[in-house]
C-alpha atoms as a PDB file:
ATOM      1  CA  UNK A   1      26.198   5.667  16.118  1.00  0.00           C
ATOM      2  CA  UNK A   2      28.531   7.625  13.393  1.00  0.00           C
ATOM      3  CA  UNK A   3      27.746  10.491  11.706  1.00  0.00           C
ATOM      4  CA  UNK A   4      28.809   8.825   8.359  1.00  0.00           C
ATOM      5  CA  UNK A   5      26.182   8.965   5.853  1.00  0.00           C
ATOM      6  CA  UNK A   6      25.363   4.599   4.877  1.00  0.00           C
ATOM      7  CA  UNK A   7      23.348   4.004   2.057  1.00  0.00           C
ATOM      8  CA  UNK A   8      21.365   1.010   1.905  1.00  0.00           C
ATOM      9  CA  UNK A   9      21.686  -1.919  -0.953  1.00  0.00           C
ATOM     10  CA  UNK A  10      18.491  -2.315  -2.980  1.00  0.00           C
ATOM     11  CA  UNK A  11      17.962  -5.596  -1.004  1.00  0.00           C
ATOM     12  CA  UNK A  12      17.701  -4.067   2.375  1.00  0.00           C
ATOM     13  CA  UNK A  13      15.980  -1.163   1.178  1.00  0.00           C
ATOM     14  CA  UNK A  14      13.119  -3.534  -0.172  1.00  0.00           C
ATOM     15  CA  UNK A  15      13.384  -5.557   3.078  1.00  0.00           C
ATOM     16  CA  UNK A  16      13.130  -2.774   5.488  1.00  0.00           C
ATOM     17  CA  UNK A  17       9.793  -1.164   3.139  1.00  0.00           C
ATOM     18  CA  UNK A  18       8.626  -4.591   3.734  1.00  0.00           C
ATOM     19  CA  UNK A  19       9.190  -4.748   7.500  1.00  0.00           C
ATOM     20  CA  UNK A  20       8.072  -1.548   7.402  1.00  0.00           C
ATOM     21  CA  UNK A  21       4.570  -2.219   5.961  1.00  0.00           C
ATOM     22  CA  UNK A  22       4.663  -4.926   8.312  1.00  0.00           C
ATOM     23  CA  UNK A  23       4.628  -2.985  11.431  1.00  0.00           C
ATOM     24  CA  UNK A  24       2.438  -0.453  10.560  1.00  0.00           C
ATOM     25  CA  UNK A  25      -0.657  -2.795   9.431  1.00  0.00           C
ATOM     26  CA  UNK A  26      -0.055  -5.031  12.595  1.00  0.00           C
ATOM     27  CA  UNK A  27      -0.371  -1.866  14.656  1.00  0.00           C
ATOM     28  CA  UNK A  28      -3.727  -0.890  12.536  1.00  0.00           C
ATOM     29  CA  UNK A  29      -5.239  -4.353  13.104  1.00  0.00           C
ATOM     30  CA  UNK A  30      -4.606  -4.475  16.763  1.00  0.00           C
ATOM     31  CA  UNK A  31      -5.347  -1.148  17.622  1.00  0.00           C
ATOM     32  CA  UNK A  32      -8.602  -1.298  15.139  1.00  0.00           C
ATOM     33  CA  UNK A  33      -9.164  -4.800  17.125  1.00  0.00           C
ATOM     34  CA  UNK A  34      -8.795  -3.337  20.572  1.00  0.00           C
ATOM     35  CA  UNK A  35     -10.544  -0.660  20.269  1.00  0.00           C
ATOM     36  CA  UNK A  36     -13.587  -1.519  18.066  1.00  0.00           C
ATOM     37  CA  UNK A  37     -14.045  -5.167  17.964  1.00  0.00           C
ATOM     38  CA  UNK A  38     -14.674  -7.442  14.726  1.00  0.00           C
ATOM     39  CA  UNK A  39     -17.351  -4.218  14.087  1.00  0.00           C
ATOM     40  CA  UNK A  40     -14.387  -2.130  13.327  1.00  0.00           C
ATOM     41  CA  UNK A  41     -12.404  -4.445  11.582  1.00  0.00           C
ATOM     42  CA  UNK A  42     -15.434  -4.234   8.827  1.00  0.00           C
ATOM     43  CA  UNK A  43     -15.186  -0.662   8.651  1.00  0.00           C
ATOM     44  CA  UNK A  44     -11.678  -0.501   8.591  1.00  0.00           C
ATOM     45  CA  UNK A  45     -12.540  -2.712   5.440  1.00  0.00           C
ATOM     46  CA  UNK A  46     -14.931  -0.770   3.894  1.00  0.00           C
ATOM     47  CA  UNK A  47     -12.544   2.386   4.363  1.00  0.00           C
ATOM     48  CA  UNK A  48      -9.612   0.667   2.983  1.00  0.00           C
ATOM     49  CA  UNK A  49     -11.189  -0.313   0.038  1.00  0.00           C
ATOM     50  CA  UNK A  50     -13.141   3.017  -0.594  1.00  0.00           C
ATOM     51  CA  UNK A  51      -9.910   4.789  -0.575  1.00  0.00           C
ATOM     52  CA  UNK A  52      -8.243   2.317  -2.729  1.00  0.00           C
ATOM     53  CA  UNK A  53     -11.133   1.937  -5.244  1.00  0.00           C
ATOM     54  CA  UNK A  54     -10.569   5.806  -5.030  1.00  0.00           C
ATOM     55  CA  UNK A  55      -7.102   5.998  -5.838  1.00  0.00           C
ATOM     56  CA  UNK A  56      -6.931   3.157  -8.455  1.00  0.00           C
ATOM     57  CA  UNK A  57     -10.105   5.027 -10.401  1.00  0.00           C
ATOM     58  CA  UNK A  58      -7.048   7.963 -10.235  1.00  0.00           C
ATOM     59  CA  UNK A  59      -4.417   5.916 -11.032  1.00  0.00           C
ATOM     60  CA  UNK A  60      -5.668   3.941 -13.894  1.00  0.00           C
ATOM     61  CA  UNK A  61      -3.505   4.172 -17.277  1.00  0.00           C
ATOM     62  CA  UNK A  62      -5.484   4.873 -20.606  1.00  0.00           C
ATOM     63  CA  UNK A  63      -6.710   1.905 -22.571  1.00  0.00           C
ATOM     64  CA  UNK A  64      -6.462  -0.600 -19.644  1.00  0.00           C
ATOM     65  CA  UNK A  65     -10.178  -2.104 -17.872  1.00  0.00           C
ATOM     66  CA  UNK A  66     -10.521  -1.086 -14.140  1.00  0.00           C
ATOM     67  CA  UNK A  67     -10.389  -5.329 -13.997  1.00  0.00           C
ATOM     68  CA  UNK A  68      -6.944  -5.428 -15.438  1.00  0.00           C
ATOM     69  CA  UNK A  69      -5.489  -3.302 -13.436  1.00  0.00           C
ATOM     70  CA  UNK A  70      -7.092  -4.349 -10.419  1.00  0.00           C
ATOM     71  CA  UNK A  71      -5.470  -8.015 -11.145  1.00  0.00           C
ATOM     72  CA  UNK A  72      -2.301  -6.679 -12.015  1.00  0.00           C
ATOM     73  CA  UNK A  73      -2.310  -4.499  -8.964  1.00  0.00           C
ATOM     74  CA  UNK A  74      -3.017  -7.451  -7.174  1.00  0.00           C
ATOM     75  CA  UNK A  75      -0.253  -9.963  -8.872  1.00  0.00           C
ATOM     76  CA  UNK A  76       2.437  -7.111  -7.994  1.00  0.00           C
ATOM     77  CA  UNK A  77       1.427  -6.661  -4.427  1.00  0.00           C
ATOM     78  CA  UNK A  78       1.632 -10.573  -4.091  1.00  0.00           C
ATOM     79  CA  UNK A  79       5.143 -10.159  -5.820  1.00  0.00           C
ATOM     80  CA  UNK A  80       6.267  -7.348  -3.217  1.00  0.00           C
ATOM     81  CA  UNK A  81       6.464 -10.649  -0.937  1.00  0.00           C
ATOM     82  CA  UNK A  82       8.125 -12.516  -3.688  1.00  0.00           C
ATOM     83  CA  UNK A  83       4.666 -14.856  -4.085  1.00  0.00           C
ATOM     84  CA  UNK A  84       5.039 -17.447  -6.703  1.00  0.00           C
ATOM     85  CA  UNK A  85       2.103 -15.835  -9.246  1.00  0.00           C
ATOM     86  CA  UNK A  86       0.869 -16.279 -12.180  1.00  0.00           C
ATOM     87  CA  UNK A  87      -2.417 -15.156 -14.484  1.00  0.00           C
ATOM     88  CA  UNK A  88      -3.450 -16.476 -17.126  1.00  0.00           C
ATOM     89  CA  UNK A  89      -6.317 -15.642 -19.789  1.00  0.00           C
ATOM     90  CA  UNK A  90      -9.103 -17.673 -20.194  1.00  0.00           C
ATOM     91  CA  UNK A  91     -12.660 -17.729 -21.928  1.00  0.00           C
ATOM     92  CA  UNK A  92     -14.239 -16.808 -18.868  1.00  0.00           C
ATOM     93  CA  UNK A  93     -11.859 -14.152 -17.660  1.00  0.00           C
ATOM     94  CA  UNK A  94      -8.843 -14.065 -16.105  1.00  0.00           C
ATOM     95  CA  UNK A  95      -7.061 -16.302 -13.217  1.00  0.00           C
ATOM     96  CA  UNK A  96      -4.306 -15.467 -10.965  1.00  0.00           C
ATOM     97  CA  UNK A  97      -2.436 -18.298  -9.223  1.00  0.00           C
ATOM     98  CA  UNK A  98      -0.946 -17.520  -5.812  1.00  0.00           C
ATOM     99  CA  UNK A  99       0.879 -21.233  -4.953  1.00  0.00           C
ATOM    100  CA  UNK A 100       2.723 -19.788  -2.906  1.00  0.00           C
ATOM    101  CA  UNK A 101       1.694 -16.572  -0.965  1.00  0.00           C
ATOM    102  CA  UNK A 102       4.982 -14.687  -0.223  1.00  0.00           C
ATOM    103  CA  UNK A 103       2.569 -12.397   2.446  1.00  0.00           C
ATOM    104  CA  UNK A 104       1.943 -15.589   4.342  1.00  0.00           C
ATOM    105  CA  UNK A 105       5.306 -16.889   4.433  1.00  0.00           C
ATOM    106  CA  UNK A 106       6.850 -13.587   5.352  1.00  0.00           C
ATOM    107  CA  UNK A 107       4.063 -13.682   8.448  1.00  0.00           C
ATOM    108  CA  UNK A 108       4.955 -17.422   9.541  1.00  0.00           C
ATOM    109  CA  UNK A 109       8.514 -16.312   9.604  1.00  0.00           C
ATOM    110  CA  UNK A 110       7.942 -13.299  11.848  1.00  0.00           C
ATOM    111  CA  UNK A 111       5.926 -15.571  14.194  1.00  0.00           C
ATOM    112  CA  UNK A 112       8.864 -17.546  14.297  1.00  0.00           C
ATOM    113  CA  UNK A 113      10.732 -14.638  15.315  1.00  0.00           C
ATOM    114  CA  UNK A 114       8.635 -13.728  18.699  1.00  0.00           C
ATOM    115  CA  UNK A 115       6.120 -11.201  16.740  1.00  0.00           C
ATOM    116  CA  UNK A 116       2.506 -11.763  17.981  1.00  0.00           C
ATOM    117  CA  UNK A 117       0.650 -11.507  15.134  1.00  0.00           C
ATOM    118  CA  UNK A 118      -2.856  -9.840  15.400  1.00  0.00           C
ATOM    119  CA  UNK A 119      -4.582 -12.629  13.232  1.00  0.00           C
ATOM    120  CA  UNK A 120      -3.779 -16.229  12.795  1.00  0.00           C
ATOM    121  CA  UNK A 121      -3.748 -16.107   9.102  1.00  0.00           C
ATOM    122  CA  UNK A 122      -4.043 -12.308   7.054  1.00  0.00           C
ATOM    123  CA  UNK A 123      -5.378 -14.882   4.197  1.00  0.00           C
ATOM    124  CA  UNK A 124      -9.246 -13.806   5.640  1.00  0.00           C
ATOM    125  CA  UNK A 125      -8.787 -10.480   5.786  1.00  0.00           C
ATOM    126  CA  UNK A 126      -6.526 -10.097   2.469  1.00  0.00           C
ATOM    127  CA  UNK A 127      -9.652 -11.882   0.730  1.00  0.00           C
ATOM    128  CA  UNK A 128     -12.011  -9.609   2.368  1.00  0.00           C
ATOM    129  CA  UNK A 129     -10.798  -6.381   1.898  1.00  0.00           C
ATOM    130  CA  UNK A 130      -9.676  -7.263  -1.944  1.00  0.00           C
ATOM    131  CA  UNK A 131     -12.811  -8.492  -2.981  1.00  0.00           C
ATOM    132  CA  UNK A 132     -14.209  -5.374  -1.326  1.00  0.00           C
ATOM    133  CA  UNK A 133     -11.954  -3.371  -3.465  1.00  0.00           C
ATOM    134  CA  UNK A 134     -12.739  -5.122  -6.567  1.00  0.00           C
ATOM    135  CA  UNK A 135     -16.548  -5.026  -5.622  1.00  0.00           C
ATOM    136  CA  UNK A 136     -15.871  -0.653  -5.878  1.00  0.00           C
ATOM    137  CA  UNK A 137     -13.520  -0.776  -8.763  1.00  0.00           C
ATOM    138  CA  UNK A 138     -14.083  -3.283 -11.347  1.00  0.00           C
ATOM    139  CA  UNK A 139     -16.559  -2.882 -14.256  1.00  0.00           C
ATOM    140  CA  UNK A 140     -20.056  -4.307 -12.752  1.00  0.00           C
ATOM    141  CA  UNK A 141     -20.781  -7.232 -14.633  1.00  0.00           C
ATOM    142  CA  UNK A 142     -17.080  -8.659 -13.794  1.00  0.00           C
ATOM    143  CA  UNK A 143     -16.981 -10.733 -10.296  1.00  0.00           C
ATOM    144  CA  UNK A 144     -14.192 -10.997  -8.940  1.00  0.00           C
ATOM    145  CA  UNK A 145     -13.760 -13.990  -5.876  1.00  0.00           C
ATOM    146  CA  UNK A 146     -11.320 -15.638  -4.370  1.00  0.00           C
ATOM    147  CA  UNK A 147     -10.666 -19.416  -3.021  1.00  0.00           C
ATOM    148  CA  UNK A 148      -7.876 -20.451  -0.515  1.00  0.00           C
ATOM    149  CA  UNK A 149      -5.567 -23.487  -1.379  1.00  0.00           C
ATOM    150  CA  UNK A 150      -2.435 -24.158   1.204  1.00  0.00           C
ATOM    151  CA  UNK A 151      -0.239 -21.662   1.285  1.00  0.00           C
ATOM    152  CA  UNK A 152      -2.155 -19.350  -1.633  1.00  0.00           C
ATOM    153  CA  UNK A 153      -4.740 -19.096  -3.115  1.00  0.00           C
ATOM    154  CA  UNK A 154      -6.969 -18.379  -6.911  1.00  0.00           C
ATOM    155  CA  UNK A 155      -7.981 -15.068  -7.771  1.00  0.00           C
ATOM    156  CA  UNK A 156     -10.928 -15.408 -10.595  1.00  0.00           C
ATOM    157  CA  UNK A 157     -11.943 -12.089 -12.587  1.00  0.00           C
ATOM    158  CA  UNK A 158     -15.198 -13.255 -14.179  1.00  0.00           C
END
Protein backbone atom coordinates (compact mmCIF):
# COMPACT_ATOMS: atom_id res chain seq x y z
CA UNK A 1 0.00 0.00 0.00
CA UNK A 2 1.40 3.75 -0.85
CA UNK A 3 0.82 6.60 0.94
CA UNK A 4 -0.18 8.46 -2.32
CA UNK A 5 -3.46 10.00 -2.08
CA UNK A 6 -5.83 8.04 -5.43
CA UNK A 7 -8.94 9.52 -6.18
CA UNK A 8 -11.56 7.49 -7.57
CA UNK A 9 -13.35 8.08 -11.21
CA UNK A 10 -17.07 8.82 -10.89
CA UNK A 11 -17.62 5.23 -12.24
CA UNK A 12 -15.96 3.43 -9.45
CA UNK A 13 -17.11 5.73 -6.97
CA UNK A 14 -20.82 4.84 -8.00
CA UNK A 15 -19.79 1.15 -8.21
CA UNK A 16 -18.17 0.84 -4.90
CA UNK A 17 -21.57 2.98 -3.14
CA UNK A 18 -23.30 0.27 -4.92
CA UNK A 19 -21.26 -2.67 -3.62
CA UNK A 20 -21.33 -0.93 -0.71
CA UNK A 21 -25.15 -0.88 -0.19
CA UNK A 22 -24.84 -4.30 -1.23
CA UNK A 23 -22.97 -5.61 1.64
CA UNK A 24 -24.50 -3.87 4.22
CA UNK A 25 -28.30 -4.97 3.42
CA UNK A 26 -27.08 -8.65 2.85
CA UNK A 27 -25.56 -8.47 6.32
CA UNK A 28 -29.06 -6.89 7.71
CA UNK A 29 -31.11 -9.66 6.06
CA UNK A 30 -29.03 -12.49 7.30
CA UNK A 31 -28.34 -11.35 10.56
CA UNK A 32 -32.24 -10.13 10.89
CA UNK A 33 -32.88 -13.85 9.39
CA UNK A 34 -30.67 -15.63 11.86
CA UNK A 35 -31.52 -14.16 14.59
CA UNK A 36 -35.32 -13.53 14.40
CA UNK A 37 -36.81 -15.68 11.82
CA UNK A 38 -39.38 -14.60 8.95
CA UNK A 39 -41.03 -12.73 12.38
CA UNK A 40 -38.21 -10.32 12.21
CA UNK A 41 -37.92 -9.92 8.73
CA UNK A 42 -41.64 -8.23 9.10
CA UNK A 43 -40.48 -5.95 11.61
CA UNK A 44 -37.45 -5.12 10.03
CA UNK A 45 -40.17 -4.11 7.36
CA UNK A 46 -42.32 -2.22 9.28
CA UNK A 47 -39.17 -0.27 10.74
CA UNK A 48 -37.74 0.38 7.43
CA UNK A 49 -40.64 1.81 6.12
CA UNK A 50 -41.62 3.88 9.29
CA UNK A 51 -38.34 5.54 9.10
CA UNK A 52 -38.54 6.10 5.47
CA UNK A 53 -42.20 7.29 5.44
CA UNK A 54 -40.52 9.50 8.20
CA UNK A 55 -37.84 10.93 6.33
CA UNK A 56 -39.63 11.35 2.93
CA UNK A 57 -42.64 13.36 4.99
CA UNK A 58 -39.11 15.55 5.83
CA UNK A 59 -37.78 15.49 2.67
CA UNK A 60 -40.65 16.33 0.49
CA UNK A 61 -40.17 19.55 -1.88
CA UNK A 62 -43.09 22.19 -1.89
CA UNK A 63 -45.84 21.75 -4.43
CA UNK A 64 -45.09 18.03 -5.14
CA UNK A 65 -47.95 15.03 -3.71
CA UNK A 66 -46.35 12.63 -1.11
CA UNK A 67 -47.40 10.05 -4.32
CA UNK A 68 -45.09 11.80 -6.68
CA UNK A 69 -42.38 11.76 -4.87
CA UNK A 70 -42.76 8.46 -3.55
CA UNK A 71 -42.74 7.20 -7.43
CA UNK A 72 -40.01 9.28 -8.32
CA UNK A 73 -38.08 8.17 -5.30
CA UNK A 74 -38.77 4.89 -6.40
CA UNK A 75 -37.85 5.29 -10.38
CA UNK A 76 -34.35 6.80 -9.11
CA UNK A 77 -33.56 4.06 -6.69
CA UNK A 78 -34.37 1.54 -9.60
CA UNK A 79 -31.98 3.83 -11.73
CA UNK A 80 -29.09 3.66 -8.98
CA UNK A 81 -28.90 -0.03 -10.56
CA UNK A 82 -29.19 1.36 -13.99
CA UNK A 83 -32.99 -0.38 -14.29
CA UNK A 84 -34.54 0.23 -17.60
CA UNK A 85 -37.68 2.60 -16.11
CA UNK A 86 -40.12 4.40 -17.17
CA UNK A 87 -43.60 6.23 -15.78
CA UNK A 88 -46.00 7.33 -17.47
CA UNK A 89 -49.35 9.35 -16.66
CA UNK A 90 -52.50 7.93 -17.05
CA UNK A 91 -56.30 8.56 -16.17
CA UNK A 92 -56.08 6.39 -13.35
CA UNK A 93 -52.76 7.47 -11.94
CA UNK A 94 -49.49 6.89 -12.61
CA UNK A 95 -47.37 3.65 -13.87
CA UNK A 96 -43.80 2.91 -13.54
CA UNK A 97 -42.27 0.25 -15.80
CA UNK A 98 -39.31 -1.68 -14.40
CA UNK A 99 -38.44 -4.18 -17.70
CA UNK A 100 -35.57 -4.58 -16.57
CA UNK A 101 -34.70 -4.42 -12.78
CA UNK A 102 -31.02 -3.25 -12.59
CA UNK A 103 -31.29 -4.48 -8.51
CA UNK A 104 -31.93 -7.97 -9.78
CA UNK A 105 -29.38 -8.14 -12.33
CA UNK A 106 -26.72 -6.62 -10.16
CA UNK A 107 -27.81 -9.66 -7.52
CA UNK A 108 -27.65 -12.54 -10.28
CA UNK A 109 -24.26 -11.24 -11.11
CA UNK A 110 -22.92 -11.35 -7.56
CA UNK A 111 -24.30 -14.92 -7.27
CA UNK A 112 -22.30 -15.58 -10.12
CA UNK A 113 -19.43 -14.31 -8.35
CA UNK A 114 -19.52 -16.84 -5.15
CA UNK A 115 -21.78 -14.32 -2.92
CA UNK A 116 -24.51 -16.33 -1.06
CA UNK A 117 -27.25 -14.30 -1.26
CA UNK A 118 -29.66 -14.22 1.80
CA UNK A 119 -32.87 -14.49 -0.46
CA UNK A 120 -33.40 -16.10 -3.76
CA UNK A 121 -34.92 -13.12 -5.33
CA UNK A 122 -34.96 -9.34 -3.23
CA UNK A 123 -38.06 -8.87 -5.82
CA UNK A 124 -40.45 -10.13 -2.52
CA UNK A 125 -39.04 -8.20 -0.15
CA UNK A 126 -38.41 -4.93 -2.42
CA UNK A 127 -42.35 -5.22 -3.06
CA UNK A 128 -43.02 -5.64 0.52
CA UNK A 129 -41.25 -3.14 2.17
CA UNK A 130 -42.19 -0.41 -0.74
CA UNK A 131 -45.67 -0.93 -0.64
CA UNK A 132 -45.26 -0.68 3.12
CA UNK A 133 -43.67 2.62 2.61
CA UNK A 134 -46.17 3.88 0.27
CA UNK A 135 -49.00 2.44 2.58
CA UNK A 136 -47.28 5.34 5.46
CA UNK A 137 -46.53 8.00 2.96
CA UNK A 138 -48.84 8.45 0.17
CA UNK A 139 -52.09 10.48 0.36
CA UNK A 140 -54.86 7.78 1.62
CA UNK A 141 -57.12 7.40 -1.09
CA UNK A 142 -54.00 6.63 -3.56
CA UNK A 143 -53.02 2.68 -3.62
CA UNK A 144 -50.12 2.01 -4.54
CA UNK A 145 -49.30 -2.07 -5.64
CA UNK A 146 -47.04 -3.74 -7.38
CA UNK A 147 -46.99 -6.89 -9.95
CA UNK A 148 -43.82 -8.92 -10.95
CA UNK A 149 -43.09 -9.57 -14.73
CA UNK A 150 -39.49 -11.38 -15.58
CA UNK A 151 -36.85 -9.55 -14.70
CA UNK A 152 -39.08 -6.28 -13.34
CA UNK A 153 -41.86 -5.47 -12.58
CA UNK A 154 -45.19 -2.50 -12.67
CA UNK A 155 -45.47 -0.08 -10.06
CA UNK A 156 -49.30 1.36 -10.18
CA UNK A 157 -50.07 4.67 -8.07
CA UNK A 158 -53.88 4.60 -8.11
Amino acid sequence: MTSEAISLDPDEKVDLWRQRYFEAQAAAEEFVLGEHGEEGLAGWVEANSRITAELLRAQRPDGVSATDHFMTRLQRQLMLYDSDVSTEVEPTGTVLRNVDCGILRYRKKAARDGVVLTFKSPCGYCQDLNTAIATRYVEPDVKVSCEQAGDGCTWRAE
